[in-house]
C-alpha atoms as a PDB file:
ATOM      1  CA  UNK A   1      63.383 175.766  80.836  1.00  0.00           C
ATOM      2  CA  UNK A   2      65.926 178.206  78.566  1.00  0.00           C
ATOM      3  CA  UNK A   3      68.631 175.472  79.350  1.00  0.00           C
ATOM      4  CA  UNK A   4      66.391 172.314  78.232  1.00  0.00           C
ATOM      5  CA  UNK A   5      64.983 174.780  75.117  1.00  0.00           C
ATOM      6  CA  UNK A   6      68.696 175.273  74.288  1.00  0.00           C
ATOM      7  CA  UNK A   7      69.968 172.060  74.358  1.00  0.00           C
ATOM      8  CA  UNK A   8      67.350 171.205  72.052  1.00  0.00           C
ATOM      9  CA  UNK A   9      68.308 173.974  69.438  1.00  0.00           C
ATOM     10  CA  UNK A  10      71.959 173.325  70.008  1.00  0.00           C
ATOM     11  CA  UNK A  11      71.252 169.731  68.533  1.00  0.00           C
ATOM     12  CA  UNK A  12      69.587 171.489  64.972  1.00  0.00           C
ATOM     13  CA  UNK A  13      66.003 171.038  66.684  1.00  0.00           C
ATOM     14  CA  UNK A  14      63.249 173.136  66.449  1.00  0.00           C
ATOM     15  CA  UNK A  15      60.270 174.864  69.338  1.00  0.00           C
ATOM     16  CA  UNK A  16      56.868 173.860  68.244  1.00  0.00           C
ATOM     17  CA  UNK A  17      55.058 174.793  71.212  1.00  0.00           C
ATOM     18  CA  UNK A  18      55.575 175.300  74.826  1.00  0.00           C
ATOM     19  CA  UNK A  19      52.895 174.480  77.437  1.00  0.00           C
ATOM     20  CA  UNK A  20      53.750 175.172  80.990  1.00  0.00           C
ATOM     21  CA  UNK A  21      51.183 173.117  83.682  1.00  0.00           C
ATOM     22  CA  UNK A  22      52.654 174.637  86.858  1.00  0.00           C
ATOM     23  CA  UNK A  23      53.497 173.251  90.271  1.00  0.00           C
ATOM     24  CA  UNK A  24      51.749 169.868  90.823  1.00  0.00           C
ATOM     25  CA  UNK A  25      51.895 167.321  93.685  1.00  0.00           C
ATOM     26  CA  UNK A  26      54.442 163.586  92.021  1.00  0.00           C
ATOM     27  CA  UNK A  27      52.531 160.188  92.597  1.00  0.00           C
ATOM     28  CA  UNK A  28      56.325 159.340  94.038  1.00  0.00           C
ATOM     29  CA  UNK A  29      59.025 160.986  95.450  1.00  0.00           C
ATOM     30  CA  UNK A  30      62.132 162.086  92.570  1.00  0.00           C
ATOM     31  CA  UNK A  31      65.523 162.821  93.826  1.00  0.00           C
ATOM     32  CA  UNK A  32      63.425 163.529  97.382  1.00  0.00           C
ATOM     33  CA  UNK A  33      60.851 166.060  96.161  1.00  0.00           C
ATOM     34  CA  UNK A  34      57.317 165.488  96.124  1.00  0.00           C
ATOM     35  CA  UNK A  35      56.377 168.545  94.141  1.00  0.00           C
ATOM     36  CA  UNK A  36      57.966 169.454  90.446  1.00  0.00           C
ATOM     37  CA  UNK A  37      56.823 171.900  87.915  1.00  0.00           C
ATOM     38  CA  UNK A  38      55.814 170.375  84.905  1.00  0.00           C
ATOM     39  CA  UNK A  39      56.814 171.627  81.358  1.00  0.00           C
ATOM     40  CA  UNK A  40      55.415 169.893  78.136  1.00  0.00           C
ATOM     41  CA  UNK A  41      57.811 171.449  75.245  1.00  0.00           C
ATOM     42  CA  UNK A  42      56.582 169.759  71.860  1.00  0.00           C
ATOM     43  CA  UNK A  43      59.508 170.030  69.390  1.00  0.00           C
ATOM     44  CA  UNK A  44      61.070 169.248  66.200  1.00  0.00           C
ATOM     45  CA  UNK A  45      64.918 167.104  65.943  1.00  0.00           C
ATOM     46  CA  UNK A  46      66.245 164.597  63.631  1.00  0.00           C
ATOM     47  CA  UNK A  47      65.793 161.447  64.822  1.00  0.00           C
ATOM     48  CA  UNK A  48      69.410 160.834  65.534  1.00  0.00           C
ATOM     49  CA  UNK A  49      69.868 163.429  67.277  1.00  0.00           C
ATOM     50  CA  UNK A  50      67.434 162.211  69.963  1.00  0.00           C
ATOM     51  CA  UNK A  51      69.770 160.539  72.287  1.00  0.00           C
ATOM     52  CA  UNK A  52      71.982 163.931  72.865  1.00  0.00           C
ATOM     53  CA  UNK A  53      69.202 165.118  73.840  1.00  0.00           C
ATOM     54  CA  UNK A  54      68.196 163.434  75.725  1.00  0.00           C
ATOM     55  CA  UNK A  55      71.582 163.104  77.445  1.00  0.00           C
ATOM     56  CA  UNK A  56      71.793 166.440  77.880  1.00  0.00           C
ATOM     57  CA  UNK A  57      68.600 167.298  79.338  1.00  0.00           C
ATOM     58  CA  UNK A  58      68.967 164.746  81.990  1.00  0.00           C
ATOM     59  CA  UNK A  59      72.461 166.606  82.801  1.00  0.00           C
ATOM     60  CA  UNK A  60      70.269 169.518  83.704  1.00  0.00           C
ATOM     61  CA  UNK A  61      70.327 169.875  87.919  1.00  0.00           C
ATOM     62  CA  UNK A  62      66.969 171.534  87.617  1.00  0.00           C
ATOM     63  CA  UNK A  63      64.905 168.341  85.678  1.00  0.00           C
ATOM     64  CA  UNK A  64      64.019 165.972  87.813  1.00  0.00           C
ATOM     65  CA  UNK A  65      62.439 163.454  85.278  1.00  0.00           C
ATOM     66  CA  UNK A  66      62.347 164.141  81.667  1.00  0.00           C
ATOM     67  CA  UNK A  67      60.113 161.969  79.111  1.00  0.00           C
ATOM     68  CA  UNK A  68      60.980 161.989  75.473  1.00  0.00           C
ATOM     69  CA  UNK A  69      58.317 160.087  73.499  1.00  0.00           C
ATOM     70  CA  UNK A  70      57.908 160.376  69.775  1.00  0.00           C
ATOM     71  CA  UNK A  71      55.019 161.501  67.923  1.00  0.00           C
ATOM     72  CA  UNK A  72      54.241 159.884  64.351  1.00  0.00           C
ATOM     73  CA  UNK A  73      52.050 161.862  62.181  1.00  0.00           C
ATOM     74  CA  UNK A  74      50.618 165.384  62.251  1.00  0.00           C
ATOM     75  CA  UNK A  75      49.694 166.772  65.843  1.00  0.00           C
ATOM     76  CA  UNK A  76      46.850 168.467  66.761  1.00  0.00           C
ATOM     77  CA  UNK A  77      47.790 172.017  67.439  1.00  0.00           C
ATOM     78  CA  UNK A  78      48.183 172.693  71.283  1.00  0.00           C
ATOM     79  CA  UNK A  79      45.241 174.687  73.431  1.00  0.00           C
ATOM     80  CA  UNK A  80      45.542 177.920  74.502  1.00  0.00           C
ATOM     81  CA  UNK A  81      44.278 179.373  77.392  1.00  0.00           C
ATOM     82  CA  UNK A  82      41.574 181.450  76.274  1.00  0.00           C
ATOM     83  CA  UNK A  83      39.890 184.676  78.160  1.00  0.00           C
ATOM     84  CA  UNK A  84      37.064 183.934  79.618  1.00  0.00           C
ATOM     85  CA  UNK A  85      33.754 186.410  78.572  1.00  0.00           C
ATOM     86  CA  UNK A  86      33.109 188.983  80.347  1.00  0.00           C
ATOM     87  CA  UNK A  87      29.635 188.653  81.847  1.00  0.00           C
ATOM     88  CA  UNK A  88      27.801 191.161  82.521  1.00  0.00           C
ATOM     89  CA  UNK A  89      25.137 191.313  85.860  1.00  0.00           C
ATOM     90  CA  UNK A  90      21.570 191.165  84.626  1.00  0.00           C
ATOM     91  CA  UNK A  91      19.636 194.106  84.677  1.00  0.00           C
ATOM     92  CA  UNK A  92      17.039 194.703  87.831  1.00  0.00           C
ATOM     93  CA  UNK A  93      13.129 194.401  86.442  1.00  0.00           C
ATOM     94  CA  UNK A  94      11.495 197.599  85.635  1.00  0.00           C
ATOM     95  CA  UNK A  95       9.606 198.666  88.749  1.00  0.00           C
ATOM     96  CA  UNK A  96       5.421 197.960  88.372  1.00  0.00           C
ATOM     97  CA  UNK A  97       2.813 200.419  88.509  1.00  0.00           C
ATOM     98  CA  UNK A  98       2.268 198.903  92.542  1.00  0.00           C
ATOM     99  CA  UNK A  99       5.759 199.388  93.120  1.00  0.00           C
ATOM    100  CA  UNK A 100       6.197 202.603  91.479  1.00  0.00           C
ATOM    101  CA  UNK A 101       3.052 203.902  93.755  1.00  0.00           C
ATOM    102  CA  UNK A 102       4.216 202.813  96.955  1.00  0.00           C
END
């Protein structure tokens, strides 16, 4: 990820957000692997620049498959993983007079 994240900076371009999605299972077989780790970097490059890029990402041993699609307008901003609450077990009911008694 450093190398593809530097190759994009090397070409003026700029980290928006980085979203790693983990090991997952390919619908097909790339370069003989069924499995890949999949990385969606969102980032910033003149648009000439693109093909350099693009270039030099596929260069990388490590990427399988890399997608470069371009986004027109303003982007939602990417989801974080949030925390889940805390809960809490409920409390036991307050004993009744029969079972206090017994």
């Amino acid at each position: 990820m450093e190398r593809m994240s530097q190759r994009i900076t090397d070409q003026g371009g700029t980290i928006e957000a980085v979203d790693q999605w983990g090991k997952r299972r390919m619908s097909f077989s790339t370069k003989k692997n069924r499995e890949g780790v999949f990385v969606h970097t969102r980032f910033s490059v003149d648009p000439a620049k693109v093909a350099e890029i693009r270039r030099g990402v596929n260069l990388i041993e490590e990427v399988l498959r890399a997608t470069l699609t371009n986004a027109v307008g303003k982007l939602p901003e990417p989801k974080t993983a949030e925390a889940p609450a805390a809960t809490t077990p409920p409390e036991p009911p307050a004993p009744t007079q029969s079972q206090a008694g017994a």
